[in-house]
PDB file of N, CA and C in Angstrom:
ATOM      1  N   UNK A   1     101.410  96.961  77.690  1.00  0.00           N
ATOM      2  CA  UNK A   1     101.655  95.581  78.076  1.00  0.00           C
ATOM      3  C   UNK A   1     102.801  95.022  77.237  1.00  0.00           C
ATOM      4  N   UNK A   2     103.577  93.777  77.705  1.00  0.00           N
ATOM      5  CA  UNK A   2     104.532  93.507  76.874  1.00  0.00           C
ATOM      6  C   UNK A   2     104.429  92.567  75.614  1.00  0.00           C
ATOM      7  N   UNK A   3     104.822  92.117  75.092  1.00  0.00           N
ATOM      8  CA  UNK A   3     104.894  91.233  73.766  1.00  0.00           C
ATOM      9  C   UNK A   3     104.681  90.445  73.724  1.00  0.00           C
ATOM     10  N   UNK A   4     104.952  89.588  74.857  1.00  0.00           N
ATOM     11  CA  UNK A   4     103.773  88.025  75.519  1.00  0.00           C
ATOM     12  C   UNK A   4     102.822  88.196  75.440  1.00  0.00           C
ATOM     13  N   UNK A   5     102.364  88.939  76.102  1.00  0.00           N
ATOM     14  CA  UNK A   5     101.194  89.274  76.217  1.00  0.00           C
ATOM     15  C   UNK A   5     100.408  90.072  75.481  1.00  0.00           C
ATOM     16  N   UNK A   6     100.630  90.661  74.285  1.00  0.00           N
ATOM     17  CA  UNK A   6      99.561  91.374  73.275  1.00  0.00           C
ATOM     18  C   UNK A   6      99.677  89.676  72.254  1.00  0.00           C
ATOM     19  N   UNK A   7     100.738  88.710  72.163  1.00  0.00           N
ATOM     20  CA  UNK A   7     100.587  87.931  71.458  1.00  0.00           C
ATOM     21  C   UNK A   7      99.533  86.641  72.049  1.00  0.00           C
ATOM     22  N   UNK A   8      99.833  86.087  73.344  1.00  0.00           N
ATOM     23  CA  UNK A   8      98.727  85.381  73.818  1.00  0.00           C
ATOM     24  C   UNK A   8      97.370  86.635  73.723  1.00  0.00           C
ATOM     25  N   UNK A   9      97.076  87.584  74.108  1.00  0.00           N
ATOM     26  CA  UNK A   9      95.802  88.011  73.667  1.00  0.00           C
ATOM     27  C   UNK A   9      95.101  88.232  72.104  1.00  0.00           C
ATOM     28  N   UNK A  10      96.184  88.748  71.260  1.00  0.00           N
ATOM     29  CA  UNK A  10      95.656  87.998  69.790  1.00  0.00           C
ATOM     30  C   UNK A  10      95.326  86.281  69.885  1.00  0.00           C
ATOM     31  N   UNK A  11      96.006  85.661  69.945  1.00  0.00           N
ATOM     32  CA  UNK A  11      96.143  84.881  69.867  1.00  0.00           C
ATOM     33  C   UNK A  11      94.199  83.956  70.292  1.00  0.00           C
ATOM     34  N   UNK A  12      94.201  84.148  71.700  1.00  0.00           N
ATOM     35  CA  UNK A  12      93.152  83.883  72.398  1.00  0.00           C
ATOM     36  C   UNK A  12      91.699  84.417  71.424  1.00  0.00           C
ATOM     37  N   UNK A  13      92.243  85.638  71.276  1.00  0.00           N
ATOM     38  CA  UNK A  13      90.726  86.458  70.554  1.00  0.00           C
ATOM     39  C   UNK A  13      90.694  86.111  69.049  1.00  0.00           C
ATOM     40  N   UNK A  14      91.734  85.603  68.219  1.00  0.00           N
ATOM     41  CA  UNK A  14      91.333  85.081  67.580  1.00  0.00           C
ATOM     42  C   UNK A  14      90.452  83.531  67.300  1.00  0.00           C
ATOM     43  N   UNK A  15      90.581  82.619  68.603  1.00  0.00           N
ATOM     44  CA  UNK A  15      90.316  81.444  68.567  1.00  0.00           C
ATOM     45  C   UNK A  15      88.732  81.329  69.475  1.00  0.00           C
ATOM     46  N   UNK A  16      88.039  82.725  69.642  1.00  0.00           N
ATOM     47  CA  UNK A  16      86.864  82.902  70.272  1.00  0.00           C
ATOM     48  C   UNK A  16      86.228  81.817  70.012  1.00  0.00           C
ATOM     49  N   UNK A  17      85.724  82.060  69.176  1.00  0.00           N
ATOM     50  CA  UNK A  17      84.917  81.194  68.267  1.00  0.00           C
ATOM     51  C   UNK A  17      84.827  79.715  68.434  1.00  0.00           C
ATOM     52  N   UNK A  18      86.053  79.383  68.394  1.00  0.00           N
ATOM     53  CA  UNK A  18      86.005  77.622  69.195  1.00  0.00           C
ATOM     54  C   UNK A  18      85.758  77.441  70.203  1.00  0.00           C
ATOM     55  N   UNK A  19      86.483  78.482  71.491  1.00  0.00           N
ATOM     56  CA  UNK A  19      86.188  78.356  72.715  1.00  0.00           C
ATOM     57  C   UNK A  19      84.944  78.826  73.469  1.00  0.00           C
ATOM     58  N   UNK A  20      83.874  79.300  72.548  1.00  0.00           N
ATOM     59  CA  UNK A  20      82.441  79.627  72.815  1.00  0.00           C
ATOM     60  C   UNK A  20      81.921  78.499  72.552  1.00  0.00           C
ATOM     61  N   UNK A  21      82.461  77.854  71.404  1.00  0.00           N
ATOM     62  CA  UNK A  21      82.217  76.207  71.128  1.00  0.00           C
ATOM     63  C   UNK A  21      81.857  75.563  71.867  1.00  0.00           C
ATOM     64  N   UNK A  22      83.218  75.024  72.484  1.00  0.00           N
ATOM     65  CA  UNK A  22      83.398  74.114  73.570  1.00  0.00           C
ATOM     66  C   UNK A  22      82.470  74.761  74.854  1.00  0.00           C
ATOM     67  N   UNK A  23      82.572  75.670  75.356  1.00  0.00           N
ATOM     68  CA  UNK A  23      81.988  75.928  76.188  1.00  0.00           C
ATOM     69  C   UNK A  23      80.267  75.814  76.501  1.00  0.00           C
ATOM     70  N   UNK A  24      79.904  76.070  74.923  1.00  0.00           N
ATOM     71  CA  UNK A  24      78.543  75.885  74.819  1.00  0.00           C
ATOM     72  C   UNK A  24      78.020  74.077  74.626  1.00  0.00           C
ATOM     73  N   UNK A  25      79.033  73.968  73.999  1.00  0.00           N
ATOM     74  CA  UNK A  25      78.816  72.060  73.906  1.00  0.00           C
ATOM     75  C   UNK A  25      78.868  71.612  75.365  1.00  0.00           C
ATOM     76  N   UNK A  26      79.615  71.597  76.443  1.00  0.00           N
ATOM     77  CA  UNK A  26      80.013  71.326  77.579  1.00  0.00           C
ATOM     78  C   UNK A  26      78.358  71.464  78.247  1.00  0.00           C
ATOM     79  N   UNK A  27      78.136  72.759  78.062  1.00  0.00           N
ATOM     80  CA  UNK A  27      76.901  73.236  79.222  1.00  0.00           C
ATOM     81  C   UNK A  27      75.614  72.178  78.545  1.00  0.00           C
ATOM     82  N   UNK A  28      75.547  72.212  76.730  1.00  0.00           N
ATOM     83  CA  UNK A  28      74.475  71.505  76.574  1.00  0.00           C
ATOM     84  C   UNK A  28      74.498  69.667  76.480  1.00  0.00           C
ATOM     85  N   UNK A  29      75.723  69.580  77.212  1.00  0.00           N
ATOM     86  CA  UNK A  29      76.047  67.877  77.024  1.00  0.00           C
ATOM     87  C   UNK A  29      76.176  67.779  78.878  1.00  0.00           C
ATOM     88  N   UNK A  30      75.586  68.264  79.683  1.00  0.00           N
ATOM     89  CA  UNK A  30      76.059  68.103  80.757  1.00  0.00           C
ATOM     90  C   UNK A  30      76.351  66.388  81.077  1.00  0.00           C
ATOM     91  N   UNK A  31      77.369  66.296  82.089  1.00  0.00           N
ATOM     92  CA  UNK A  31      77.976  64.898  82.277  1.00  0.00           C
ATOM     93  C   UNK A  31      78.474  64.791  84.136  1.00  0.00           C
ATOM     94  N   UNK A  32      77.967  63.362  84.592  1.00  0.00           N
ATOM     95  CA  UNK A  32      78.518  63.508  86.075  1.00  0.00           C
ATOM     96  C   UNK A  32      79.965  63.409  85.757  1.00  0.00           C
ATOM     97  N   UNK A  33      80.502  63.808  86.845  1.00  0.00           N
ATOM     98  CA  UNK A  33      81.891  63.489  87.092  1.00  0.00           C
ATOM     99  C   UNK A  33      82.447  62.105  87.073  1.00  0.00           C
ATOM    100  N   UNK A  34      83.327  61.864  86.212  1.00  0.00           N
ATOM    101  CA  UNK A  34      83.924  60.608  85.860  1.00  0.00           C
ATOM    102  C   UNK A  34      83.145  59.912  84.422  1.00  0.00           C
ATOM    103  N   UNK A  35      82.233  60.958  84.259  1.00  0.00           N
ATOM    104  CA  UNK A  35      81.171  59.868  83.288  1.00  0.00           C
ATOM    105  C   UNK A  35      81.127  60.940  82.030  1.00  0.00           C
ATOM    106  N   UNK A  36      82.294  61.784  81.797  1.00  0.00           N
ATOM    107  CA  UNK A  36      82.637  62.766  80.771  1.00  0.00           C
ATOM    108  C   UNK A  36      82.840  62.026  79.513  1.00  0.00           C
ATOM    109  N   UNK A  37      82.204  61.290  78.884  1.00  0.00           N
ATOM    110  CA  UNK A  37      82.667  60.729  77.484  1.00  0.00           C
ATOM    111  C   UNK A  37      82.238  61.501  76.518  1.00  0.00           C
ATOM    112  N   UNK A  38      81.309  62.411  76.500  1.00  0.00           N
ATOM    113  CA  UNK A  38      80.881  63.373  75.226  1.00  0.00           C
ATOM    114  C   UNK A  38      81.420  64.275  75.140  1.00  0.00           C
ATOM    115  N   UNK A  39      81.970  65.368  76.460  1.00  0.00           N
ATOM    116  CA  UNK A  39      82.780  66.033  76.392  1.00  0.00           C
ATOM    117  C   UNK A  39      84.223  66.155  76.031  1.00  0.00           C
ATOM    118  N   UNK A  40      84.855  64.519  77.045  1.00  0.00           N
ATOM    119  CA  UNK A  40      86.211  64.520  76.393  1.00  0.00           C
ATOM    120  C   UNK A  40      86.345  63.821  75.208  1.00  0.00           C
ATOM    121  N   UNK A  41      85.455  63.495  74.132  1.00  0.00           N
ATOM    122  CA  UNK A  41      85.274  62.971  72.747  1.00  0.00           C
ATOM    123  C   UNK A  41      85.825  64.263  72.186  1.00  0.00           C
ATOM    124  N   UNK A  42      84.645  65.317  72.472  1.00  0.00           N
ATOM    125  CA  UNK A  42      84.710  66.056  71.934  1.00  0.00           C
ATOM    126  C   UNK A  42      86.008  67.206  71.701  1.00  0.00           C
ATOM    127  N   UNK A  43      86.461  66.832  72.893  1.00  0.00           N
ATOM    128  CA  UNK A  43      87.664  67.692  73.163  1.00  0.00           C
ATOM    129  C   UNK A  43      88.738  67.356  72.828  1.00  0.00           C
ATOM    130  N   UNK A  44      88.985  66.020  72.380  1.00  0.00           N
ATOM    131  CA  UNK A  44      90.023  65.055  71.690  1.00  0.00           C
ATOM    132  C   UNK A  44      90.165  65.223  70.531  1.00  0.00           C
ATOM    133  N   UNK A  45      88.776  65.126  69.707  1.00  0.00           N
ATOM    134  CA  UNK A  45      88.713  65.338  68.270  1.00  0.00           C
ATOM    135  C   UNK A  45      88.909  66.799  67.683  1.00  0.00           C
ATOM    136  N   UNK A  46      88.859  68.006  68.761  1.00  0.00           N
ATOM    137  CA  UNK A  46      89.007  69.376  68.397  1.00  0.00           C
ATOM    138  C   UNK A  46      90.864  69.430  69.074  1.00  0.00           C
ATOM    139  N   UNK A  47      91.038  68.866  69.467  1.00  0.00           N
ATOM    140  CA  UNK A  47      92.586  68.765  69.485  1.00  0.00           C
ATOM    141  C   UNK A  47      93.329  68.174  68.453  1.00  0.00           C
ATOM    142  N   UNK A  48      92.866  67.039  68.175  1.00  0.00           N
ATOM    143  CA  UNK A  48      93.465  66.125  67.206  1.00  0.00           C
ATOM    144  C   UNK A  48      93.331  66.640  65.664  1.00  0.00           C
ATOM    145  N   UNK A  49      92.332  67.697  65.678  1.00  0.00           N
ATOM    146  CA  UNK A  49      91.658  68.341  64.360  1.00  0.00           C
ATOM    147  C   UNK A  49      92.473  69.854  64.651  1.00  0.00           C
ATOM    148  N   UNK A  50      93.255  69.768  65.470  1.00  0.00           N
ATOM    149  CA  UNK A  50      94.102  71.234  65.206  1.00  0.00           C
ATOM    150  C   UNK A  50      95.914  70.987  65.428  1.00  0.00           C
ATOM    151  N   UNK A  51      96.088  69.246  65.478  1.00  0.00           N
ATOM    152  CA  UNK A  51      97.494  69.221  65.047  1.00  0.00           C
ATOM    153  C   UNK A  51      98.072  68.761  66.368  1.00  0.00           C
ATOM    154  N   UNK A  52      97.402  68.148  67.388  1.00  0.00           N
ATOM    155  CA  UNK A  52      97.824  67.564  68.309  1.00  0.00           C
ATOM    156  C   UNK A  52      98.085  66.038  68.233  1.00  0.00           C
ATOM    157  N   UNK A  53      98.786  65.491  69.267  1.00  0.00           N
ATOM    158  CA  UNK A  53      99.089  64.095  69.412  1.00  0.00           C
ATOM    159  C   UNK A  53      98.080  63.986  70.458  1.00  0.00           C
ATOM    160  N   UNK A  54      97.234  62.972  70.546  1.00  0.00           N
ATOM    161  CA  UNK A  54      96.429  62.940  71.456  1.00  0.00           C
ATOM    162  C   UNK A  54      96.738  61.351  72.493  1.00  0.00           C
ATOM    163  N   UNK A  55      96.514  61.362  73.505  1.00  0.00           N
ATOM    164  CA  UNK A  55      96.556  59.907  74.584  1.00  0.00           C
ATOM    165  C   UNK A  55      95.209  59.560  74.936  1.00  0.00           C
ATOM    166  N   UNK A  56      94.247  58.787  74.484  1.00  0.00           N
ATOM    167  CA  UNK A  56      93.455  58.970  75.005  1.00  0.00           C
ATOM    168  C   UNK A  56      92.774  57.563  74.995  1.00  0.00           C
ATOM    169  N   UNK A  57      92.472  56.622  76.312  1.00  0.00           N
ATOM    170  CA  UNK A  57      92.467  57.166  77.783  1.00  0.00           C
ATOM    171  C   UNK A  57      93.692  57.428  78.074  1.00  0.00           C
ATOM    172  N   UNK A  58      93.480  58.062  78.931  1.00  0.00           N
ATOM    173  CA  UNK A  58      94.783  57.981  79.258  1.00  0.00           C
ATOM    174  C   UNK A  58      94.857  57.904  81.235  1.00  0.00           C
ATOM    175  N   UNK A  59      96.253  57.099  81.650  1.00  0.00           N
ATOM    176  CA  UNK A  59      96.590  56.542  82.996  1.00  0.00           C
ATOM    177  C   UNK A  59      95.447  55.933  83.608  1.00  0.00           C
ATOM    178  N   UNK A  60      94.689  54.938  82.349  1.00  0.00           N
ATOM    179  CA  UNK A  60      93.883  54.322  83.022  1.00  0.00           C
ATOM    180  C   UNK A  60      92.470  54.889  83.206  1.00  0.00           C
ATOM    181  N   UNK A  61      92.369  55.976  83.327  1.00  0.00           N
ATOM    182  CA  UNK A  61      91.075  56.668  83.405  1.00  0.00           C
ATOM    183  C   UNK A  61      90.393  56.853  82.410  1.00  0.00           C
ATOM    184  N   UNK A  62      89.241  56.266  81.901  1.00  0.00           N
ATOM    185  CA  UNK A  62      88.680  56.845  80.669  1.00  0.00           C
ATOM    186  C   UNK A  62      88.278  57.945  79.899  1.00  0.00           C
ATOM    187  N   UNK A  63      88.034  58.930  80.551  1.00  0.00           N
ATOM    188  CA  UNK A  63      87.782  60.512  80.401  1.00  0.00           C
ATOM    189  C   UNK A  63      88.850  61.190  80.453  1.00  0.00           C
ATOM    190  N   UNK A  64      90.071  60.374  80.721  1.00  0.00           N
ATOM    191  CA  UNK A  64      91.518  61.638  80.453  1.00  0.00           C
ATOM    192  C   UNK A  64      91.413  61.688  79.389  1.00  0.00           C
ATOM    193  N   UNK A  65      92.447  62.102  79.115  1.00  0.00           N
ATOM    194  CA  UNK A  65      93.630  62.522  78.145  1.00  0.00           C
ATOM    195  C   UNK A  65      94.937  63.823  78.731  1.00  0.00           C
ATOM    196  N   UNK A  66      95.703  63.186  77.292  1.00  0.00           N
ATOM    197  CA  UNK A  66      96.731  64.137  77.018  1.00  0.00           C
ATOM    198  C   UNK A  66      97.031  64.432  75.587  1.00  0.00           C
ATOM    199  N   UNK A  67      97.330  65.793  75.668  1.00  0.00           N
ATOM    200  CA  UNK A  67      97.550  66.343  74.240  1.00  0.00           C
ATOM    201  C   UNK A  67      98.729  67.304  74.293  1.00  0.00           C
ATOM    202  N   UNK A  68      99.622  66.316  73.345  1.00  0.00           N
ATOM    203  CA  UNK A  68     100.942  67.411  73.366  1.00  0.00           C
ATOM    204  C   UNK A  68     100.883  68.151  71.759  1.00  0.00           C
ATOM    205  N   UNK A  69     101.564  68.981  71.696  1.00  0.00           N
ATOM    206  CA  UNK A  69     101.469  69.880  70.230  1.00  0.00           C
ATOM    207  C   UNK A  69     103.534  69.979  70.212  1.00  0.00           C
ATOM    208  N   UNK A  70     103.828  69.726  69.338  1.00  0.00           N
ATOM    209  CA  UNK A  70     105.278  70.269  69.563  1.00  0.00           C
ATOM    210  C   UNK A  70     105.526  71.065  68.031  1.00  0.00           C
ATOM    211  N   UNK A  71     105.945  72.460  68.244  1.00  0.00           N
ATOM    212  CA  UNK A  71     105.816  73.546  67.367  1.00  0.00           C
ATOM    213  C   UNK A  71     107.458  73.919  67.291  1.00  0.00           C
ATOM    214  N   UNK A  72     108.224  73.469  67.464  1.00  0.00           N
ATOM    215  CA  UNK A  72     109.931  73.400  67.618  1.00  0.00           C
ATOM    216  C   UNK A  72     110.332  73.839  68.856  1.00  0.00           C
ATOM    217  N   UNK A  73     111.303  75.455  68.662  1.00  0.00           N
ATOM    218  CA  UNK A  73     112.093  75.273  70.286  1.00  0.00           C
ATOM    219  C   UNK A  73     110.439  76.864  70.661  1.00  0.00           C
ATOM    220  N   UNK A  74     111.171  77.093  72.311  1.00  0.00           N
ATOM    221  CA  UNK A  74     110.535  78.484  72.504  1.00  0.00           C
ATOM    222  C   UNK A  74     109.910  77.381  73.459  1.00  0.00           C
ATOM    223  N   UNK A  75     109.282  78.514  74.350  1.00  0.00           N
ATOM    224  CA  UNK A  75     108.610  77.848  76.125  1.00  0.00           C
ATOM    225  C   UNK A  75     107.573  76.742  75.821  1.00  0.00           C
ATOM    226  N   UNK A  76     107.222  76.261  76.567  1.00  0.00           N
ATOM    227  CA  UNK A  76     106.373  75.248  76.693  1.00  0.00           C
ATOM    228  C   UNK A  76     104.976  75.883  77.886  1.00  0.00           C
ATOM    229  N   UNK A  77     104.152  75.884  77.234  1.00  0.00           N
ATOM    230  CA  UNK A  77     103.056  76.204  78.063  1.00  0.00           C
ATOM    231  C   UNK A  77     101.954  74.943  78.471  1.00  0.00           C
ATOM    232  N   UNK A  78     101.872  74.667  79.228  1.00  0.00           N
ATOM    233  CA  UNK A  78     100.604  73.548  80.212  1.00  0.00           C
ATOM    234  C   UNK A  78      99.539  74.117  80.563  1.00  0.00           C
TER     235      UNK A  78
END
């Protein structure tokens, strides 16, 4: 495989651990749709706690957000 890609897969497998996190917080906080405030709390403060700028609400909606990270030049991933 190429060099993107062994680096997003380190990358990913090193950060297991959070994303079993979130995933397990999500399932045991279940939330209706639109009525996500524990989840996207939670998901704000684990952004904002790893070096993000966070928007939050954001466009009006209470359960958005946005989180930009800017790490200098090199692609931008969404």
């Amino acid at each position: 495989m190429g060099q993107t890609y062994e680096k997003v897969h380190q990358l990913v497998d090193g950060m297991k651990d959070t994303l079993f996190g979130i995933s397990d917080f999500v399932f045991e906080h279940p939330e209706l749709g639109d009525d996500e405030f524990e989840s996207s709390a939670y998901l704000v403060d684990l952004l904002k706690n790893n070096g993000f700028t966070v928007e939050y609400p954001y466009k009006g909606i209470k359960t958005a957000f946005r989180a930009d990270l800017v790490m200098g030049e090199g692609p931008t991933v969404a």
